[in-house]
Protein backbone atom coordinates (compact mmCIF):
# COMPACT_ATOMS: atom_id res chain seq x y z
CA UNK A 1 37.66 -46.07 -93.16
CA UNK A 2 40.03 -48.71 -91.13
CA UNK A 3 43.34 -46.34 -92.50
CA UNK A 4 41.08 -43.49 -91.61
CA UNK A 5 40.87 -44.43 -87.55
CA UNK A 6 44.56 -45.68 -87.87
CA UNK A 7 45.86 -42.57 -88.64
CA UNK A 8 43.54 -40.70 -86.30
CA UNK A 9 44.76 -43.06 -83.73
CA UNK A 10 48.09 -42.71 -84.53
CA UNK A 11 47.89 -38.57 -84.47
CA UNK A 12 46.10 -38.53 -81.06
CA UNK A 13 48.93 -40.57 -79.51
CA UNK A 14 51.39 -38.29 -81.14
CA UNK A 15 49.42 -35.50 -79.53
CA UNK A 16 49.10 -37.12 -76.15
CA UNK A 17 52.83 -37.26 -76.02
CA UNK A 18 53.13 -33.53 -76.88
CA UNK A 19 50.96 -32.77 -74.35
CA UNK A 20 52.94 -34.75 -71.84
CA UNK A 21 56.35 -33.10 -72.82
CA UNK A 22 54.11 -29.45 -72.35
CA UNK A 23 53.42 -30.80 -68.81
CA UNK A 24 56.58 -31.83 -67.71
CA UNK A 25 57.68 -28.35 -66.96
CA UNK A 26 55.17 -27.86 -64.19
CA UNK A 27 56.16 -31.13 -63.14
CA UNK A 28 59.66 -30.73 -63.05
CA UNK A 29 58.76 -27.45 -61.23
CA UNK A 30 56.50 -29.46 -58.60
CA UNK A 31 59.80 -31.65 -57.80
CA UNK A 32 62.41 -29.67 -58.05
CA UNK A 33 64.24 -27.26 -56.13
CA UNK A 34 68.10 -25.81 -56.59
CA UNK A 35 69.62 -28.68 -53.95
CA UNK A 36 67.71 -31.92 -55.27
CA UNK A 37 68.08 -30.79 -59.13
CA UNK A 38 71.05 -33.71 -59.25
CA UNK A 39 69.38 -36.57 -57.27
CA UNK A 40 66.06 -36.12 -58.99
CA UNK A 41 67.69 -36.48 -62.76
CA UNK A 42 69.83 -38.97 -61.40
CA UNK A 43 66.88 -41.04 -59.45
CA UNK A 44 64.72 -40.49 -63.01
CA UNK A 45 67.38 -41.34 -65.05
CA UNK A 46 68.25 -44.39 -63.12
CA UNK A 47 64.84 -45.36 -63.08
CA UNK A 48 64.00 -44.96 -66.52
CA UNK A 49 67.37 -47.02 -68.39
CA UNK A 50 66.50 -50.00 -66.02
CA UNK A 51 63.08 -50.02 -67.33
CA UNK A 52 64.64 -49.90 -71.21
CA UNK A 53 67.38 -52.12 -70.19
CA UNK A 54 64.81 -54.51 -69.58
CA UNK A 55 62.79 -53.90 -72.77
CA UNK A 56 66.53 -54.31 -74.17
CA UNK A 57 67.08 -57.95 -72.60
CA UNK A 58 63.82 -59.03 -73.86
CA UNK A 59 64.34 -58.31 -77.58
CA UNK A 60 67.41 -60.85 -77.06
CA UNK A 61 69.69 -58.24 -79.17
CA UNK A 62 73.06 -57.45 -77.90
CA UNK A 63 73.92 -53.68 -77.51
CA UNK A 64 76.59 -53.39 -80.74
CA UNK A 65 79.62 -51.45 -80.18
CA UNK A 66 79.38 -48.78 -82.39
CA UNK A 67 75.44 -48.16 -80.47
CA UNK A 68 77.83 -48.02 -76.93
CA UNK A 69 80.15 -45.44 -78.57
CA UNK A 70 77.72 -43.32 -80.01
CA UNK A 71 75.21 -43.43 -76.82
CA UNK A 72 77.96 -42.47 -74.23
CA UNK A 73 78.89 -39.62 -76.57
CA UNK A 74 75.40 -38.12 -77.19
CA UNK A 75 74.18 -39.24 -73.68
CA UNK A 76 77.18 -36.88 -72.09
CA UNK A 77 75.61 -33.92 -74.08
CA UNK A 78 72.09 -35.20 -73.37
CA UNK A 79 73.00 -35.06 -69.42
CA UNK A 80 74.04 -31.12 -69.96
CA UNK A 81 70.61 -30.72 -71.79
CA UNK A 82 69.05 -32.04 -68.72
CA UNK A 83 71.57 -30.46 -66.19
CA UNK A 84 70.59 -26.70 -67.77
CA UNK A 85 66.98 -27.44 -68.31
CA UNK A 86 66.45 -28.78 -64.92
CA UNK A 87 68.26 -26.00 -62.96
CA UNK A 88 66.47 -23.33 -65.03
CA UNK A 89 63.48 -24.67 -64.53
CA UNK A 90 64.08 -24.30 -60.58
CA UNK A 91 64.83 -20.69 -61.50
CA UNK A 92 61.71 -19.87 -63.14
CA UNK A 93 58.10 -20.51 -64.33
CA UNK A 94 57.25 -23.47 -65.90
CA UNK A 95 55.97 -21.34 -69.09
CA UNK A 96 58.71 -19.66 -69.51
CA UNK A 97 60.86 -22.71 -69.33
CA UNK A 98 58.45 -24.89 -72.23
CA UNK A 99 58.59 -21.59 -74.13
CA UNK A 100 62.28 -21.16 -74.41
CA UNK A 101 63.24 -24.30 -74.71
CA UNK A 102 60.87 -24.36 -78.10
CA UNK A 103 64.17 -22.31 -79.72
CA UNK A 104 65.56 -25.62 -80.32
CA UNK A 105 63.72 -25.74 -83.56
CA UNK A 106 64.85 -22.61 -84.94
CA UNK A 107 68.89 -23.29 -83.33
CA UNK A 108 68.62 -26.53 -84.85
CA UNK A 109 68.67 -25.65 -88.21
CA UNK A 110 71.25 -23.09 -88.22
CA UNK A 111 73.89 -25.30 -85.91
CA UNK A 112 73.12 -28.01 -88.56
CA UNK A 113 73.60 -25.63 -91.79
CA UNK A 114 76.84 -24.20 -90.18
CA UNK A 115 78.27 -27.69 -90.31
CA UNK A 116 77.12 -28.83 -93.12
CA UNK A 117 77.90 -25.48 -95.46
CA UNK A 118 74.18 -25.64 -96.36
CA UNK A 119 72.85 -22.00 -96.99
CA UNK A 120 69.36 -21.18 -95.05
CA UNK A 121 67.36 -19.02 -96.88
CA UNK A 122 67.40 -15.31 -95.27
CA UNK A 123 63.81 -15.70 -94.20
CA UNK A 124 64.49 -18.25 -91.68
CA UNK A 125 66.53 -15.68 -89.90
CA UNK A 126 64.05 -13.16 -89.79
CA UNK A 127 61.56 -16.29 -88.37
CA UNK A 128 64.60 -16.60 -85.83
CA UNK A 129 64.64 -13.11 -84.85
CA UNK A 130 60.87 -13.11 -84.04
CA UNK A 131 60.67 -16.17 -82.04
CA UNK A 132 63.60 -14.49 -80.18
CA UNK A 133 62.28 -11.51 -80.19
CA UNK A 134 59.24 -13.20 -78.37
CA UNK A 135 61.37 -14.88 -75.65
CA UNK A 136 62.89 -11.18 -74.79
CA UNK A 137 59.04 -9.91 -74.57
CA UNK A 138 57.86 -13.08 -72.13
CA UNK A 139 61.35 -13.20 -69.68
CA UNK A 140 60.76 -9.18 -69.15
CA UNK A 141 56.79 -8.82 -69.30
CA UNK A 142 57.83 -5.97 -71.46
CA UNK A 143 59.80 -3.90 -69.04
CA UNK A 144 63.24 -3.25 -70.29
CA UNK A 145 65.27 -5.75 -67.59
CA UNK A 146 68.00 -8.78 -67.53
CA UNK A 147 66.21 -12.13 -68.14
CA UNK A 148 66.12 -14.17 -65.30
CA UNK A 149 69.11 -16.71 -63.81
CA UNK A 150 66.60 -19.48 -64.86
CA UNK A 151 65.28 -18.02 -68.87
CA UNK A 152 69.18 -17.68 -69.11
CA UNK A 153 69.78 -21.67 -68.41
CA UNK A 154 66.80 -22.58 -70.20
CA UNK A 155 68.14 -21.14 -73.36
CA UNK A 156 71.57 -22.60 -73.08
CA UNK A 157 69.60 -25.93 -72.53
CA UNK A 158 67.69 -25.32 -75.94
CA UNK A 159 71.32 -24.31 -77.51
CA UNK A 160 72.73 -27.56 -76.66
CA UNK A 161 70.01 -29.16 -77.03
CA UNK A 162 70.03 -28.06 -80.91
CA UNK A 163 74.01 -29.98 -80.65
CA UNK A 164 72.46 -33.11 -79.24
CA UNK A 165 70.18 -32.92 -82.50
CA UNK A 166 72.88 -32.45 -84.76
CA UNK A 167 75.50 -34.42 -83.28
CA UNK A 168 72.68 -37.31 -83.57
CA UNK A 169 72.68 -37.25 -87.18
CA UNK A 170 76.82 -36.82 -87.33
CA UNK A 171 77.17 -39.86 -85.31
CA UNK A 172 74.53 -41.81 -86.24
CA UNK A 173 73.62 -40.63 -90.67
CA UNK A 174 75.14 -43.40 -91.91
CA UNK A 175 75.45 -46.62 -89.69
CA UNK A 176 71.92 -48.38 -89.03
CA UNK A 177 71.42 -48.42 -85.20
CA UNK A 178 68.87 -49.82 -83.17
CA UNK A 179 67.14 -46.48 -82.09
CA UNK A 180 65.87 -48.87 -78.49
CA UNK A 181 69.49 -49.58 -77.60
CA UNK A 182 70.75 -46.05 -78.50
CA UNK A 183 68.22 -44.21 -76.55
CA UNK A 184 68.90 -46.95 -73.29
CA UNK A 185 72.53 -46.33 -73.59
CA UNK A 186 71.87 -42.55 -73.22
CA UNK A 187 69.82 -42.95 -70.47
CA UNK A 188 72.58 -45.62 -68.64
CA UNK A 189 75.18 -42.44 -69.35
CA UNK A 190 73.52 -39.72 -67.71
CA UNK A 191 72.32 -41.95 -64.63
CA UNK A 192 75.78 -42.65 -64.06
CA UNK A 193 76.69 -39.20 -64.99
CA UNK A 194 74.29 -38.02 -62.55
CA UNK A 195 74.38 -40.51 -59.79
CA UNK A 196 78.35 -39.30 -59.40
CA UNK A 197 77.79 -35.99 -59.10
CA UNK A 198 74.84 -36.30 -56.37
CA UNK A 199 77.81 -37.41 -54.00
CA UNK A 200 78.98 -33.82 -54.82
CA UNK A 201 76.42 -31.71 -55.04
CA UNK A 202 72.81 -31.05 -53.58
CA UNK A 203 70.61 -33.56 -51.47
CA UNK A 204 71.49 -37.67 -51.75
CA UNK A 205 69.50 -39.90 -53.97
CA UNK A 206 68.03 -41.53 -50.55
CA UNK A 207 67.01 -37.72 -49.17
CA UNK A 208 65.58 -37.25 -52.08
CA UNK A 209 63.81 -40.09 -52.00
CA UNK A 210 62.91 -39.99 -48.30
CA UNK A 211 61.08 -36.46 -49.26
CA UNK A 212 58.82 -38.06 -51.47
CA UNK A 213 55.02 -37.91 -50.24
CA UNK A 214 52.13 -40.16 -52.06
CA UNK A 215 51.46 -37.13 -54.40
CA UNK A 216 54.83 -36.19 -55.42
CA UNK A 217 56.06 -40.16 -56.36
CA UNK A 218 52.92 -40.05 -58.59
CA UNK A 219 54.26 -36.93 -60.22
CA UNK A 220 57.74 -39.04 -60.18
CA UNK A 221 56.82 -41.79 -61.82
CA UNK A 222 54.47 -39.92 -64.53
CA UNK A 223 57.96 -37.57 -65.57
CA UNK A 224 59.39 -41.26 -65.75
CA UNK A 225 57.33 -43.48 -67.11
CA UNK A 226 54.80 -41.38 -69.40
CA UNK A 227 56.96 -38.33 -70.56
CA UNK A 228 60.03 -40.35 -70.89
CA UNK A 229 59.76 -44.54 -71.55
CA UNK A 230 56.32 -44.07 -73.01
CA UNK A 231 56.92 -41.21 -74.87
CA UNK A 232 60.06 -42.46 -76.65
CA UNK A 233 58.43 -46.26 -77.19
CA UNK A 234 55.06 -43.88 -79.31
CA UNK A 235 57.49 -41.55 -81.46
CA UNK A 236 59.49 -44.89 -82.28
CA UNK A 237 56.08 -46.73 -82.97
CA UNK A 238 54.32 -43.73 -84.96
CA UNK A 239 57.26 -42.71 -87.34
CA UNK A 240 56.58 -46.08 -89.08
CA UNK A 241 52.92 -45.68 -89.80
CA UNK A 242 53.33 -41.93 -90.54
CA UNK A 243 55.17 -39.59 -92.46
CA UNK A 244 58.33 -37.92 -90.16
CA UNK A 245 57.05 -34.64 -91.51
CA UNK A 246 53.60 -35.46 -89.58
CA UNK A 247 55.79 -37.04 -86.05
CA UNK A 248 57.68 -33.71 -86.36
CA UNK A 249 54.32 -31.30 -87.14
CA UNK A 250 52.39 -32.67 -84.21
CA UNK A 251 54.97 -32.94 -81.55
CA UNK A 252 55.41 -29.78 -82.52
CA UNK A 253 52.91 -28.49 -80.53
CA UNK A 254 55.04 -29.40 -77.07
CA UNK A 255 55.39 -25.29 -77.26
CA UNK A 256 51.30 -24.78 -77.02
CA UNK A 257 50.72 -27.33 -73.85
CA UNK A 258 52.99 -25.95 -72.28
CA UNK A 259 51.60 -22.45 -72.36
CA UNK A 260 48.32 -23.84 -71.92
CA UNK A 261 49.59 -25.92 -69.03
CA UNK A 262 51.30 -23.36 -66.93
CA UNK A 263 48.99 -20.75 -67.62
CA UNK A 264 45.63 -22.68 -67.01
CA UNK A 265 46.65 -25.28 -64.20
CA UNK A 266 49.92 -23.29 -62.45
CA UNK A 267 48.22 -19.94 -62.92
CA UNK A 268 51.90 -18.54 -64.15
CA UNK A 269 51.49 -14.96 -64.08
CA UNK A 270 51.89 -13.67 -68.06
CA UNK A 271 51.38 -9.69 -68.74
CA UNK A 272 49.99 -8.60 -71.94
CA UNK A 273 53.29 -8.36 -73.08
CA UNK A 274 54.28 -11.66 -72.02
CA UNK A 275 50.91 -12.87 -73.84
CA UNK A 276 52.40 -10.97 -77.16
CA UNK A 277 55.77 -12.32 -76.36
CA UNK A 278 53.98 -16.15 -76.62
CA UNK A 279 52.20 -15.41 -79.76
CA UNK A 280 55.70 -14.44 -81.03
CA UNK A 281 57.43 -17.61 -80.24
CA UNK A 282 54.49 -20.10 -81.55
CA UNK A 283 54.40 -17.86 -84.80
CA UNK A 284 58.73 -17.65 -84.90
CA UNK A 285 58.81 -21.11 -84.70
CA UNK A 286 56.00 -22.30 -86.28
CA UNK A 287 57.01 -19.79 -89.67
CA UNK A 288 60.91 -21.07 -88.91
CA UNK A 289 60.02 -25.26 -89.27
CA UNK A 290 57.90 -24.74 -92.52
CA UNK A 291 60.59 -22.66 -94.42
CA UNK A 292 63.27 -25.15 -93.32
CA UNK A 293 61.13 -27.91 -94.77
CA UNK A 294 59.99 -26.37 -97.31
CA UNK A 295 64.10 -25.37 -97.89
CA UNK A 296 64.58 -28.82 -97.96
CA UNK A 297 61.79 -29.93 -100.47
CA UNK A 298 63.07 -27.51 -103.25
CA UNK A 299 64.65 -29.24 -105.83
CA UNK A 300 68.22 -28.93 -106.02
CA UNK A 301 68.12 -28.66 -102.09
CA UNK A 302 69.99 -32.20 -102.41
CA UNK A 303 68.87 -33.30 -99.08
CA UNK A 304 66.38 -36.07 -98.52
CA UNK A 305 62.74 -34.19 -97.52
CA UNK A 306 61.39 -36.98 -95.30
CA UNK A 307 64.39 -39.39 -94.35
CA UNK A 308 63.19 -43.21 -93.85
CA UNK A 309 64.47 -44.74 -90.85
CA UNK A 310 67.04 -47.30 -91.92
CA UNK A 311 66.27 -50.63 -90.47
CA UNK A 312 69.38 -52.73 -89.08
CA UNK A 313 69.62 -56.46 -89.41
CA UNK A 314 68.00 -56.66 -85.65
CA UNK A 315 64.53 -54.64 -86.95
CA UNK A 316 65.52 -51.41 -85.25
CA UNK A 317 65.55 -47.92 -86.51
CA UNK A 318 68.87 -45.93 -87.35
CA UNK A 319 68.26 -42.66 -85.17
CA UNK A 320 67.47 -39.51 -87.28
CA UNK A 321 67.94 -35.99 -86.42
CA UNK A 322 64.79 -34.49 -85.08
CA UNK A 323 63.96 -31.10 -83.68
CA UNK A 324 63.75 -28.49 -86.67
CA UNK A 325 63.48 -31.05 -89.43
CA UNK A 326 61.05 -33.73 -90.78
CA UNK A 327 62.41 -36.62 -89.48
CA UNK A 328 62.13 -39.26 -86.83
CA UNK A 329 62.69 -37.40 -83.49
CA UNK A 330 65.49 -38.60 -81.41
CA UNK A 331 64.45 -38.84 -77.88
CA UNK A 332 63.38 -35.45 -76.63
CA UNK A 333 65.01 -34.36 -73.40
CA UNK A 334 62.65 -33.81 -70.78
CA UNK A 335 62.97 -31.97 -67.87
C-alpha cells in the first residue's frame, strides 16, 4: 500500500505539471502581445535563472565547464524555441498553439533517426502524416485556406524545438551533467539573449513591467514559477521514483489540457472540423510515441528502451533526450 500512494503521488504531480504546460498557452496569450513578446521572455527568463541560480548556490556545486559549454549552446536554440512559440502564440489561439506545438513528438524522432542513421519503421510516418494531417484540419476549420502567421511560427517552434531535443542528447549522451546547473545555464543564456534584444525591439523590460496590473503579475509569476522552476524541479524529482517511459506517458498529455484549457476556460472557437482536426493530432501523436518506443524495445533495436539518468560525482542527473522518447525530459520550453 505505502508504494501504492507513492506512485499515485508521484503520477498526480506528473499530471499537475502537464496540466500547467496545457495552460500556459492561454497564459502566454493573456500577457502577450506582438511589441512586449521580447521583454516578457526576457523579464520571465530573468526571473526564473535567478531563482535556479540560487537553488544552484545552495547545493555548494560549482557550474563545471563542460555544463557552461553545453548550456550556452542548447540555451541559444532554446531562446529561438521560445522566440517562435511566443510570437505565434500572439498570432493565434491558445489551442491552436498547445496543439501544434504537440508535433514535437512526432519531429523528434525523425530529426533524431536522420542523425543517427537509425531506420523508423514506415508506420511512424503514416502516424506523422495524421497528426499533420490534423494540424491542417484545426489551422483552416476545414476550409481550404493558408494557415495563419501565428500556426506557421508555432510549428517552426515545435521543429526546433525537436533540435533542442536532439541536440540535448548529442551534447550531453555521454558526459554526466548536473541536469540543475544545465537547465540554470539555459535559462542565464536566453535572459541575456533576450534582455539584449528588448533594447531593439518591442516595449522595455520596465514598460513592460509598468503595464502589469494585480491580475496579470499573478499570471506572471504562475508562467514563472509553476510552469517553469516548479515544473522542471517535479520532472527532475519524478524520473527517479518512476520509470522515464511513465515521466514521458503522462506529460504526454500537455496536448489534452491544452485543448481542454482553451476550449473550456478561453472559449477558443473550434468548428467541427477543427474538433476532427484535434482528435487527429491526440491520435497522430499518441499512435507516433508508442511505435517509436515500441521501435526501440525490439530486440536488435540496439538502443537502450528506458535510459537511466547517469548520476555525476555531485548527485545530479546527466540530461536525457526527452520529447518523442522514454526518457527523462529535458526542460520543456514553455511559452
Amino acid at each position: 500500500m505505502p508504494a501504492l500512494l507513492s506512485r499515485f503521488r508521484v503520477d498526480l504531480l506528473l499530471l499537475l505539471v502537464a496540466a500547467a504546460w496545457g495552460s500556459t498557452y492561454l497564459v502566454a496569450k493573456e500577457l502577450v502581445t506582438p511589441q512586449s513578446v521580447v521583454a516578457l521572455l526576457a523579464t520571465r527568463m530573468l526571473l526564473a535563472a535567478v531563482i535556479m541560480a540560487a537553488l544552484v548556490a545552495a547545493g555548494r556545486h560549482r557550474i563545471t565547464a563542460a555544463e557552461l559549454r553545453s548550456g550556452m549552446l542548447l540555451g541559444s536554440v532554446l531562446a529561438a524555441v521560445f522566440a517562435f512559440e511566443t510570437f505565434g502564440i500572439a498570432h493565434t489561439s491558445a489551442t491552436n498553439a498547445g496543439l501544434i506545438i504537440s508535433l514535437t513528438i512526432v519531429f523528434t524522432p525523425i530529426l533524431d533517426s536522420a542523425v543517427s542513421g537509425r531506420r523508423l519503421p514506415g508506420r511512424f510516418f503514416l502516424a506523422a502524416l495524421i497528426a499533420i494531417g490534423g494540424v491542417a484540419l484545426l489551422a483552416s476549420g476545414g476550409v481550404f485556406q493558408a494557415p495563419s502567421l501565428g500556426d506557421l511560427l508555432v510549428l517552426a517552434a515545435a521543429i526546433i524545438r525537436a533540435v533542442h531535443v536532439t541536440s540535448m542528447s548529442k551534447l550531453t549522451g555521454n558526459t554526466p551533467m548536473n541536469s540543475l546547473h544545465l537547465t540554470t545555464v539555459q535559462l542565464s543564456t536566453c535572459a541575456v539573449l533576450f534582455s539584449a534584444a528588448s533594447l531593439f525591439y518591442g516595449d522595455s523590460i520596465p514598460h513592460f513591467l509598468a503595464r502589469l496590473d494585480p491580475g496579470s503579475t499573478v499570471l506572471f509569476l504562475y508562467l514563472v514559477v509553476a510552469c517553469t522552476v516548479c515544473a522542471f524541479l517535479i520532472q527532475t524529482w519524478a524520473v527517479r521514483r518512476t520509470s522515464p517511459s511513465r515521466v514521458s506517458l503522462l506529460l504526454g498529455t500537455e496536448p489534452v489540457w491544452a485543448a481542454v484549457v482553451g476550449i473550456a476556460v478561453a472559449h477558443d472557437p473550434v468548428a467541427l472540423a477543427g474538433y476532427v482536426g484535434i482528435a487527429l493530432i491526440l491520435a497522430g501523436t499518441a499512435w507516433g510515441r508508442s511505435i517509436e518506443q515500441r521501435h526501440r524495445l525490439a530486440p536488435g533495436a540496439g538502443i537502450d528502451p528506458c535510459p537511466t539518468p547517469v548520476e555525476d560525482d555531485r548527485g545530479g542527473a546527466r540530461s536525457l533526450a526527452g520529447r518523442g522518447v522514454p526518457s527523462s525530459p529535458p526542460l520543456k520550453p514553455r511559452a
